[in-house]
Protein backbone atom coordinates (compact mmCIF):
# COMPACT_ATOMS: atom_id res chain seq x y z
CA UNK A 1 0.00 0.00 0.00
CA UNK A 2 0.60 3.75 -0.18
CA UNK A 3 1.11 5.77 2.31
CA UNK A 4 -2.45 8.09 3.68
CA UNK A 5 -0.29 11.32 3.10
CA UNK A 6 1.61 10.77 -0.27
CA UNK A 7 -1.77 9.18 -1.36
CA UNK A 8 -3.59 12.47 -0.87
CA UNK A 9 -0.57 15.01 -2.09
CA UNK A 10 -0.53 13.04 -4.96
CA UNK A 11 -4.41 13.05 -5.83
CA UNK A 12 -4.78 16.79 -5.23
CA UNK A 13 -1.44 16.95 -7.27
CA UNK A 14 -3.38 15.78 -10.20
CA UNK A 15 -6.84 17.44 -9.59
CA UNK A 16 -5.06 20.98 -9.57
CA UNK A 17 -3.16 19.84 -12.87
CA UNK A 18 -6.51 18.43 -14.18
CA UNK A 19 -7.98 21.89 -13.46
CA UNK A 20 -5.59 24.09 -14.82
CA UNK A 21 -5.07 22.34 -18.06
CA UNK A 22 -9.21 22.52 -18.29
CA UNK A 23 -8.92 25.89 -17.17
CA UNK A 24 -5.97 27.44 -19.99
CA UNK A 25 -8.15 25.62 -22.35
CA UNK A 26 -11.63 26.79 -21.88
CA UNK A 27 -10.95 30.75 -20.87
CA UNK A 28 -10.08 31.34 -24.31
CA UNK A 29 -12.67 29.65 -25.59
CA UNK A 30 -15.36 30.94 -23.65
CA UNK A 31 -13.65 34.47 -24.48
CA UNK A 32 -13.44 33.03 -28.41
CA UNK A 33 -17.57 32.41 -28.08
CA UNK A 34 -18.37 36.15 -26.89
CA UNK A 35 -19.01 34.44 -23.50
CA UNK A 36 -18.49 35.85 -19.79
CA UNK A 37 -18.86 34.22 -16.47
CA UNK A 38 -21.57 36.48 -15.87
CA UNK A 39 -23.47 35.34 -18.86
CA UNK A 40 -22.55 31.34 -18.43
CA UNK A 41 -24.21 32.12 -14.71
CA UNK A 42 -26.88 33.54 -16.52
CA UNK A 43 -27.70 30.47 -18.91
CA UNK A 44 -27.04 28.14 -15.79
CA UNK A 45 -30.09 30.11 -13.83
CA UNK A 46 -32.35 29.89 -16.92
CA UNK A 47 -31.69 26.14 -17.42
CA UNK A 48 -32.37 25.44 -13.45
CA UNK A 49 -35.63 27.55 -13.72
CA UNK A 50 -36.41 25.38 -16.84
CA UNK A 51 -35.37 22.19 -15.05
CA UNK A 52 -37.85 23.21 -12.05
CA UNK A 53 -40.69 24.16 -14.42
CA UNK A 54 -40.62 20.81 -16.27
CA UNK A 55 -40.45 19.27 -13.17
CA UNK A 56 -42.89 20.65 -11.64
CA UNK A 57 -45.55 19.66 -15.03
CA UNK A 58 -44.63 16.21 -14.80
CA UNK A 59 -45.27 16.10 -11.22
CA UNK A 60 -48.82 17.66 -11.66
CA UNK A 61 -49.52 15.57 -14.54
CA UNK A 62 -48.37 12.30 -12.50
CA UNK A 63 -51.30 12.80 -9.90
């Protein structure tokens, strides 16, 4: 086995490489689309709205 400690240094090792390659990849592309955080917030509240709404219909239409 692996030690608890070197186990866990390495995993977040890779997570914060995992994130930063993700992250140099999709700022310019979200700046490439005409996209902001602001705005992807935006679409994310919309879609949860959405998600609620249909949702809620097929709960109604289920009793």
């Amino acid at each position: 086995g692996v030690e608890k400690e070197a186990a866990a240094a390495a995993s977040i090792v890779v997570w914060l490489i995992t994130f930063a390659a993700c992250s140099l990849a999709g700022v310019p592309l979200l700046i490439h689309e005409g996209l902001s955080l602001g705005k992807l917030r935006e679409l994310a509240e919309h879609e949860k709205e959405a998600a609620s709404e249909s949702a809620a219909q097929q709960g109604d239409s289920a009793q």
